[in-house]
Every structure is written in C-alpha cells, then in structure tokens.
C-alpha atoms as a PDB file:
ATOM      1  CA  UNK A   1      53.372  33.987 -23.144  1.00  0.00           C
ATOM      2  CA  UNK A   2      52.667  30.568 -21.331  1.00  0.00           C
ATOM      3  CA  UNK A   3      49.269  30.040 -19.802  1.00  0.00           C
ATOM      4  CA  UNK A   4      50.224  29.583 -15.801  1.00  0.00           C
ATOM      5  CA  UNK A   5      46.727  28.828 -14.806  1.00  0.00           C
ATOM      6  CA  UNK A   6      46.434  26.331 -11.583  1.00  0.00           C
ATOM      7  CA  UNK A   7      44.819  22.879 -12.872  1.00  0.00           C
ATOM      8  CA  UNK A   8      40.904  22.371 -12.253  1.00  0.00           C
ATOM      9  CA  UNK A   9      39.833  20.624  -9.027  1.00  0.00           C
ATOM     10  CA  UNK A  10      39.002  17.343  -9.577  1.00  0.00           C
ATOM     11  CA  UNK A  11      34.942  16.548 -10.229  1.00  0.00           C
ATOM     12  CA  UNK A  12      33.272  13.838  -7.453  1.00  0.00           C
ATOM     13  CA  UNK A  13      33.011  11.745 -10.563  1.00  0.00           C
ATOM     14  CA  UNK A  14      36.438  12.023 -11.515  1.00  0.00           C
ATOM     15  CA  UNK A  15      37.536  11.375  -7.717  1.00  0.00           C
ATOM     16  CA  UNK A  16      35.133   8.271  -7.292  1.00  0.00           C
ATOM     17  CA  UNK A  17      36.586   6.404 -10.368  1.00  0.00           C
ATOM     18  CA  UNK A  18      40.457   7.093  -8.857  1.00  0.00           C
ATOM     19  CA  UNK A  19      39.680   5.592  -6.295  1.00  0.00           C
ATOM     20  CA  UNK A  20      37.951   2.575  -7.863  1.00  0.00           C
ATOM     21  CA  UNK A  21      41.049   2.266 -10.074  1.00  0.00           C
ATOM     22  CA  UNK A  22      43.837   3.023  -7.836  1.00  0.00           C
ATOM     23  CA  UNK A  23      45.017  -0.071  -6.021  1.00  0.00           C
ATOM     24  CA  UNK A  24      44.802   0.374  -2.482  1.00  0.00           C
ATOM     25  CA  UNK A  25      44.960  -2.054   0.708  1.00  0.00           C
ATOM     26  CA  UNK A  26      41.795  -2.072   2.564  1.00  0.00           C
ATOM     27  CA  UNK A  27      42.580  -3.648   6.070  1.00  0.00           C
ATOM     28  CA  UNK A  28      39.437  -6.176   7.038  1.00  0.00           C
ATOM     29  CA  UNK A  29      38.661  -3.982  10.026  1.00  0.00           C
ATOM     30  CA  UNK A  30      38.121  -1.016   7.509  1.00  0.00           C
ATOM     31  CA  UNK A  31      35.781  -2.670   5.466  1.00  0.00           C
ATOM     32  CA  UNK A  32      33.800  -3.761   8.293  1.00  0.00           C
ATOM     33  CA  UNK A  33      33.934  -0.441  10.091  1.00  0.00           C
ATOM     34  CA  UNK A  34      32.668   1.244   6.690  1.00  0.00           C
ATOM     35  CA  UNK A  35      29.642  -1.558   5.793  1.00  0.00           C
ATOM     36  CA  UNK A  36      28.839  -0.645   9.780  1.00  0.00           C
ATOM     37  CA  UNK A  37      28.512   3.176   8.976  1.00  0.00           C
ATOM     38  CA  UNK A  38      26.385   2.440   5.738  1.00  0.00           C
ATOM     39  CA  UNK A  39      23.833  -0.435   7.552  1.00  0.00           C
ATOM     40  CA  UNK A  40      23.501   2.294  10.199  1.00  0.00           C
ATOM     41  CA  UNK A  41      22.048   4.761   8.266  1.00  0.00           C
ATOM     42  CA  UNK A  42      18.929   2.100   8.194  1.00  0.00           C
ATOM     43  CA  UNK A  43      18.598   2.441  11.832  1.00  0.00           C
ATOM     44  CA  UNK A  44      16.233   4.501  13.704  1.00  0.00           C
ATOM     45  CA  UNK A  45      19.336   5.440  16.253  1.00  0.00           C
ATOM     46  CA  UNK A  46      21.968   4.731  15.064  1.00  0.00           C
ATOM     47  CA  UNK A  47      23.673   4.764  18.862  1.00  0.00           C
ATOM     48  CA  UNK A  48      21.298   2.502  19.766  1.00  0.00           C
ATOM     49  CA  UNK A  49      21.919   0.158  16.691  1.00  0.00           C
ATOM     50  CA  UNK A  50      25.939  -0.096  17.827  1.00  0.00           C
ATOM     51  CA  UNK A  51      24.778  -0.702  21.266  1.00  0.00           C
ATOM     52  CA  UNK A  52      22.615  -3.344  20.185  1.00  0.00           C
ATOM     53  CA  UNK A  53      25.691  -5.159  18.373  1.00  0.00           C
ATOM     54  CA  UNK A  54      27.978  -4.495  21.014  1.00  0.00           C
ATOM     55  CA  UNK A  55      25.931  -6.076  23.272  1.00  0.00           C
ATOM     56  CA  UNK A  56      23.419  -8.917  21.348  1.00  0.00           C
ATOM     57  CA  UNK A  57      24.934  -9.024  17.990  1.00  0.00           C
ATOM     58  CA  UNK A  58      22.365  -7.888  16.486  1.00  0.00           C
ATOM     59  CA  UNK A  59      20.411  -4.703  15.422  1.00  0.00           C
ATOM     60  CA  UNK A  60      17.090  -4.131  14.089  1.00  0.00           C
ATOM     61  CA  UNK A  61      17.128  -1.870  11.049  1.00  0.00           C
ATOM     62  CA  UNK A  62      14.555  -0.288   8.372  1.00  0.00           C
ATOM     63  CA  UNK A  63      14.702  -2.281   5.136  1.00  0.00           C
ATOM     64  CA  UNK A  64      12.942   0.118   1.655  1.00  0.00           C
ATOM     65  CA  UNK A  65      15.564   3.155   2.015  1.00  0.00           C
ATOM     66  CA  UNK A  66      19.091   1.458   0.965  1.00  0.00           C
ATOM     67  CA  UNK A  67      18.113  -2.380   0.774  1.00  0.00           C
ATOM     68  CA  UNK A  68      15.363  -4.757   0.830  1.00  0.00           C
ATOM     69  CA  UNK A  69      15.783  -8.010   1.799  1.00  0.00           C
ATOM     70  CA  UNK A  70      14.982 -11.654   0.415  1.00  0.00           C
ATOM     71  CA  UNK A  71      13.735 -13.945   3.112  1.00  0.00           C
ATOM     72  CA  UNK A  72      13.840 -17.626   2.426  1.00  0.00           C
ATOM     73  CA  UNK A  73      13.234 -20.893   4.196  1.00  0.00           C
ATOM     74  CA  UNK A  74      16.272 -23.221   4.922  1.00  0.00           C
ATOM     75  CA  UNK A  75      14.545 -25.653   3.773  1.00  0.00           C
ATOM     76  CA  UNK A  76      15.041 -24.019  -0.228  1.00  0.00           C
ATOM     77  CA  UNK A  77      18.352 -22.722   0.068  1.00  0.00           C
ATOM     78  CA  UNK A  78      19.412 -26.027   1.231  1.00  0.00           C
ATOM     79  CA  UNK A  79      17.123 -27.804  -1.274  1.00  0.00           C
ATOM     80  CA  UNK A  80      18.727 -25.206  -3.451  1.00  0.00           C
ATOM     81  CA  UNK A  81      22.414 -26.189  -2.242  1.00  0.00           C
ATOM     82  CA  UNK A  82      21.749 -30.283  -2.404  1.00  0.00           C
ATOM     83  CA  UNK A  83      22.841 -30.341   1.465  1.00  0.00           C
ATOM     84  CA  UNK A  84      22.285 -29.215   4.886  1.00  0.00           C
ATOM     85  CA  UNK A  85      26.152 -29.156   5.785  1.00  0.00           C
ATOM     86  CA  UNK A  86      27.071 -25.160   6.809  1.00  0.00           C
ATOM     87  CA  UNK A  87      29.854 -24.719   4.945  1.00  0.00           C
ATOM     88  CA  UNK A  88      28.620 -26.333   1.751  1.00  0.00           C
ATOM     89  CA  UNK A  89      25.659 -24.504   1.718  1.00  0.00           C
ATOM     90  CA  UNK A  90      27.894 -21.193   1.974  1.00  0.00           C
ATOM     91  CA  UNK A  91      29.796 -22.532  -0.744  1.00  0.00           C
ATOM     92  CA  UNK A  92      26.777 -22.969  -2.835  1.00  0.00           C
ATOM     93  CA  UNK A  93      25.629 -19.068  -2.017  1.00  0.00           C
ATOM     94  CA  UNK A  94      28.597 -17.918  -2.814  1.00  0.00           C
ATOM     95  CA  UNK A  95      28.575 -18.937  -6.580  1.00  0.00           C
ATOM     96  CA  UNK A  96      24.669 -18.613  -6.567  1.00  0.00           C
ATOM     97  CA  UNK A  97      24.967 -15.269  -5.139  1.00  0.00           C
ATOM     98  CA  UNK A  98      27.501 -14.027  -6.836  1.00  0.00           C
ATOM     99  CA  UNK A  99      29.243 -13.251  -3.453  1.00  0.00           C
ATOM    100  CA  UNK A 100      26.335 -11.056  -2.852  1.00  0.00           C
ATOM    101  CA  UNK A 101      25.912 -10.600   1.221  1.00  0.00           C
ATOM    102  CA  UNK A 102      23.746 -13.020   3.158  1.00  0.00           C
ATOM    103  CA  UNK A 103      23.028 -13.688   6.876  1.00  0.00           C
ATOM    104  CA  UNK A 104      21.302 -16.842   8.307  1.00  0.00           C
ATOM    105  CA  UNK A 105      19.502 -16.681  11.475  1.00  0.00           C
ATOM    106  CA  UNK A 106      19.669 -20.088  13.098  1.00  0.00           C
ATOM    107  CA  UNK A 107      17.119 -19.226  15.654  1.00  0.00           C
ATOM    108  CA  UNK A 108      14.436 -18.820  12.658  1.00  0.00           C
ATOM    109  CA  UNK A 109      15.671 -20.932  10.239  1.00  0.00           C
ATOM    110  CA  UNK A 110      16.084 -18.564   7.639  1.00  0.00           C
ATOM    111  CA  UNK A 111      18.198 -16.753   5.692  1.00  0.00           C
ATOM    112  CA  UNK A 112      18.091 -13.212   4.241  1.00  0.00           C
ATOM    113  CA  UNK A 113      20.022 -12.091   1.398  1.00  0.00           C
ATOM    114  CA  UNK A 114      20.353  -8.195   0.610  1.00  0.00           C
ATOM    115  CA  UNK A 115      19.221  -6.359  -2.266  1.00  0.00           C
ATOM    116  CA  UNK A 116      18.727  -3.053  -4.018  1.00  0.00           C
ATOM    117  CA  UNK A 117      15.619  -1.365  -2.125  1.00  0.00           C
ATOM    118  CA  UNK A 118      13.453  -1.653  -5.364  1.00  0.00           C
ATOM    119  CA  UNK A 119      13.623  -5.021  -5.125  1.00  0.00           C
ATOM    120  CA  UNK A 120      10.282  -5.763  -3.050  1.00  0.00           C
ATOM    121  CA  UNK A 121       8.126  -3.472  -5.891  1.00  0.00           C
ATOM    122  CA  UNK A 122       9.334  -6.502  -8.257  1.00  0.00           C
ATOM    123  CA  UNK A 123       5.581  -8.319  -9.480  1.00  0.00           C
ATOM    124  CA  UNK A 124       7.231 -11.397  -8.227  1.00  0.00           C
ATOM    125  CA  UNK A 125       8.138 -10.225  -4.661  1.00  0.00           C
ATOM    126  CA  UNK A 126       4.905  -8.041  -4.631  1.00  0.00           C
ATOM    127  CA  UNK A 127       2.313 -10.624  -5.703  1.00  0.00           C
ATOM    128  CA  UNK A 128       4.090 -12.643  -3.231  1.00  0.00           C
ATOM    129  CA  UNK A 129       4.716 -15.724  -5.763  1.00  0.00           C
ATOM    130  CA  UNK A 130       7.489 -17.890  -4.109  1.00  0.00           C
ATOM    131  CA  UNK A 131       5.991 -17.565  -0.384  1.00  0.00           C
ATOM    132  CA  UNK A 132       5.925 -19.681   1.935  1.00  0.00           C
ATOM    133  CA  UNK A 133       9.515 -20.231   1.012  1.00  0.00           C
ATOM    134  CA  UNK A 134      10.666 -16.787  -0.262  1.00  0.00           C
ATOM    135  CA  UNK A 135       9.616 -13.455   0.431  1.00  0.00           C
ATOM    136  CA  UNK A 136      10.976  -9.437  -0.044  1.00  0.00           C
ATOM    137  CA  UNK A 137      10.707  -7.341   3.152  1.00  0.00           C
ATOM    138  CA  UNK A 138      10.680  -3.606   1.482  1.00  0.00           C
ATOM    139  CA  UNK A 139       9.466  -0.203   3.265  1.00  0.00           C
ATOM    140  CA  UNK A 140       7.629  -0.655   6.376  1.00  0.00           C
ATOM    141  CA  UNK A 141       9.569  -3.620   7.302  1.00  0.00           C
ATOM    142  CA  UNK A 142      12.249  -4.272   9.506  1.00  0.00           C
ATOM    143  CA  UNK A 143      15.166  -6.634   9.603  1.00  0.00           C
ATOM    144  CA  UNK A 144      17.252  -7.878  12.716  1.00  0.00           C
ATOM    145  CA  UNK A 145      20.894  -7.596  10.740  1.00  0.00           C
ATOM    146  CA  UNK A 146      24.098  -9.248  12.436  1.00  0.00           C
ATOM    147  CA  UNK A 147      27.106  -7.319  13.542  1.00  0.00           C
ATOM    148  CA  UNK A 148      29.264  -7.163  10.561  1.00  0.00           C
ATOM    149  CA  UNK A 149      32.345  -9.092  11.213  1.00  0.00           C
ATOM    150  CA  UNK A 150      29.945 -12.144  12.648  1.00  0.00           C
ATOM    151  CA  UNK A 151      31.122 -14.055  10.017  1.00  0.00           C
ATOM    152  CA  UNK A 152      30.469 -17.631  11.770  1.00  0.00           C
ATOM    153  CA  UNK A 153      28.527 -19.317  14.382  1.00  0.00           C
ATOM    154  CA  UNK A 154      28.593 -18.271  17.740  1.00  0.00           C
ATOM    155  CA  UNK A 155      27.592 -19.738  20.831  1.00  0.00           C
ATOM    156  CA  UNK A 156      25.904 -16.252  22.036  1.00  0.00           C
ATOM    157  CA  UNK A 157      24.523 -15.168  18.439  1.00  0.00           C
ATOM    158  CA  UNK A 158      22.429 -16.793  16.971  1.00  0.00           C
ATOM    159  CA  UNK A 159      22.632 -14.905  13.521  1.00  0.00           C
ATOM    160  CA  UNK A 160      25.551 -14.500  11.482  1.00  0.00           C
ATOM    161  CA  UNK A 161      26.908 -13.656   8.134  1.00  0.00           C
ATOM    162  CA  UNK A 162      26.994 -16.540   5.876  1.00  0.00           C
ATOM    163  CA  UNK A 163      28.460 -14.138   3.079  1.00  0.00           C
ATOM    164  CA  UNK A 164      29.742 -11.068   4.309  1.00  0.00           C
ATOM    165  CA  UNK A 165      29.214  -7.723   2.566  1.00  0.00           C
ATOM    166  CA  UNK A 166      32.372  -6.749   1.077  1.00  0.00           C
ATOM    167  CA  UNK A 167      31.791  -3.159   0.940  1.00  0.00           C
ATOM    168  CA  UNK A 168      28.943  -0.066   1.613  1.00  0.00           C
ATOM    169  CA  UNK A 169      26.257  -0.867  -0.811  1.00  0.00           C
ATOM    170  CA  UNK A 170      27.553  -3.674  -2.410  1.00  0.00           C
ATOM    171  CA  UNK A 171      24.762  -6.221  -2.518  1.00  0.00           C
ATOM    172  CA  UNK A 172      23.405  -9.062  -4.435  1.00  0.00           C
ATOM    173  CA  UNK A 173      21.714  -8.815  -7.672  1.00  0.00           C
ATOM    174  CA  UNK A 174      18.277  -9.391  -7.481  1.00  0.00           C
ATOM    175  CA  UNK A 175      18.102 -12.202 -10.482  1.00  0.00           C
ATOM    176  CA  UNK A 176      20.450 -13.908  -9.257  1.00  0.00           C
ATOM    177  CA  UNK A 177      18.654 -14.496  -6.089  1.00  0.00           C
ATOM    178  CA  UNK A 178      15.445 -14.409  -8.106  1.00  0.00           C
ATOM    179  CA  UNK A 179      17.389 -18.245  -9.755  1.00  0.00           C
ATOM    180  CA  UNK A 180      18.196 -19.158  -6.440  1.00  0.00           C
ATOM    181  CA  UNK A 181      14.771 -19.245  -5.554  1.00  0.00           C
ATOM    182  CA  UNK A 182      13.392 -20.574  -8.607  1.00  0.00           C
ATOM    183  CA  UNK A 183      16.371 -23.256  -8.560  1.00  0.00           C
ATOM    184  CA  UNK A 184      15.339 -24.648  -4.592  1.00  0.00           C
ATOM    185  CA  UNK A 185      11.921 -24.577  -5.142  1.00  0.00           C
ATOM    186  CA  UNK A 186      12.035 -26.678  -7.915  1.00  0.00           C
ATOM    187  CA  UNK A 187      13.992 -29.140  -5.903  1.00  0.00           C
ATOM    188  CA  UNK A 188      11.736 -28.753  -3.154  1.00  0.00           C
ATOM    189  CA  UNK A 189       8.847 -29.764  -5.573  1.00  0.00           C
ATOM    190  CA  UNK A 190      10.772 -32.611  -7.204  1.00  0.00           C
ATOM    191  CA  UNK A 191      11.532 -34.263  -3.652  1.00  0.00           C
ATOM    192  CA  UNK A 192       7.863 -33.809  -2.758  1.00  0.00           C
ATOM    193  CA  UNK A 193       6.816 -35.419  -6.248  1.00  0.00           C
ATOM    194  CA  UNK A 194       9.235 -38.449  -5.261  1.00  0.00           C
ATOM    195  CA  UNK A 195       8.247 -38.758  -1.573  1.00  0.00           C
ATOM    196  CA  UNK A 196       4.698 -39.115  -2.880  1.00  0.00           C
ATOM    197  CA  UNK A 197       4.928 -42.009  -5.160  1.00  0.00           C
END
C-alpha cells in the first residue's frame, strides 16, 4: 500500500532561500517601497517619517536598532576618491563600498554610509580614533536619512543617495568602510605633509 501522505509545509528557512534563488523581476519602485518599510521601522512614527519625506525629503530616524551609521568629512571621502567631481566620487564609493548604501548631505558636507548596528561598539568607532573626519553614530543617536529613490541632487533637497540601498537590510560592510577611512585619511595626511614643506 502506497504512502498518500500530503507533503510537509515548507520551513521559513526553506522559503527564504527560494526566494533568494528563484529569479524574479523586482520593479525599481518595489525595491524602494520595501527599503522604505525597513528604514521606517527606525522611526519614532513611522507616519510621521513618510510625511516628513513626502514633504522635505528627509526623515529623522534612530540609528543602534537595525543600522549605525559612519559619518565622514567630504573632505576624506574626496581625499579618499582623488577628486571633488560628484559623479567620480560616487564612482569611487561604489567600488570602495562595495555598493554598500551611502547618502551625502550637501548642506553639512558629509556623508554617511550605513552599517550593521554593532558597528559603533567597534574599539575603533568607540575610542573615537578617525574623528574629526570619521565617526559611528550607534544607539542614542539619530540620523536625518533621505527619501529612498533621491538618488541625485535636487534643487529642494539637500541630501540624497549617493549609493542607493538595493534592498531591506542590505548595507555596507563595516571593513570596507573601515579602508575607506583609513585610505582618505592617509591622503589627507600626505597632502598636509606636502603643503607644509
């Protein structure tokens, strides 16, 4: 007699790789409507959040929970980059990076790239070793984080995604921006060393 039983539901494990394996078209919009939902969770109100990118652009939301972020100067990421020009600088982030997301506020000068919330505990980030140039922003901090799908200048917003975040979660590994660092402030000091002679 043949066994007739009904297959086993599929684990969450099981489900998760499928869809990590199964090709599937992800419209832009989608992506940018599900990195919304995920940034939102960092929000104290999250109603208020979409409000505030409807209307601004911006949003100010809780870094420590789901990411920490790595403030640094323009003057080292461009240092870092060898030029001030936009688009190669986002060239340069992009390899550097490893296509990790990134915004740049214009306003401030600075850029912020995203990392896992442990991050900031990091002795480097903690002891504060690369500041003034670099620093972590962890719990207790907050973070004023573009609309996603403000992928370029603006005349009416003055921050915007350099390198987008291609998906919820997906953000840049901490060594590599840890090099980045390293890698502009060493240029920094080298053009100081020169300028003084």
């Amino acid at each position: 007699m043949r066994d007739v039983r009904a297959p086993a539901e599929p684990t969450t494990d099981e489900l998760a790789r499928s869809w990590r394996e199964e090709p599937r078209v992800v419209t832009r919009q989608e992506r940018e409507a599900a990195v919304r939902s995920w940034l939102l969770l960092s929000a104290a109100h999250a109603s208020t959040s979409r409000t505030e990118w409807d209307r601004a652009g911006i949003a100010l939301l809780r870094c420590g929970a789901l990411f920490s972020v790595i403030r640094m100067s323009a003057e080292l990421v461009e240092a870092a980059a060898g030029s001030r020009e936009p688009d190669s600088v986002r060239g340069f982030l992009t390899a550097a990076l490893l296509g990790g997301p990134a915004f740049v506020d214009q306003n401030s000068g600075r850029y912020y790239a995203l990392v896992p919330a442990s991050t900031a505990d990091r002795p480097e980030w903690r002891d504060r070793r690369h500041a003034p140039h670099a620093e972590a922003l962890g719990r207790d901090s907050y973070v004023g984080v573009p609309r996603p799908g403000l992928n370029e200048p603006h005349p009416q917003h003055f921050s915007y995604w350099c390198m987008p975040m291609h998906g919820p979660a997906e953000l840049c590994d901490p060594d590599a921006v840890l090099q980045l660092v390293a890698h502009g402030r060493h240029r920094l000091g080298t053009q100081e060393a020169v300028g003084g002679r």
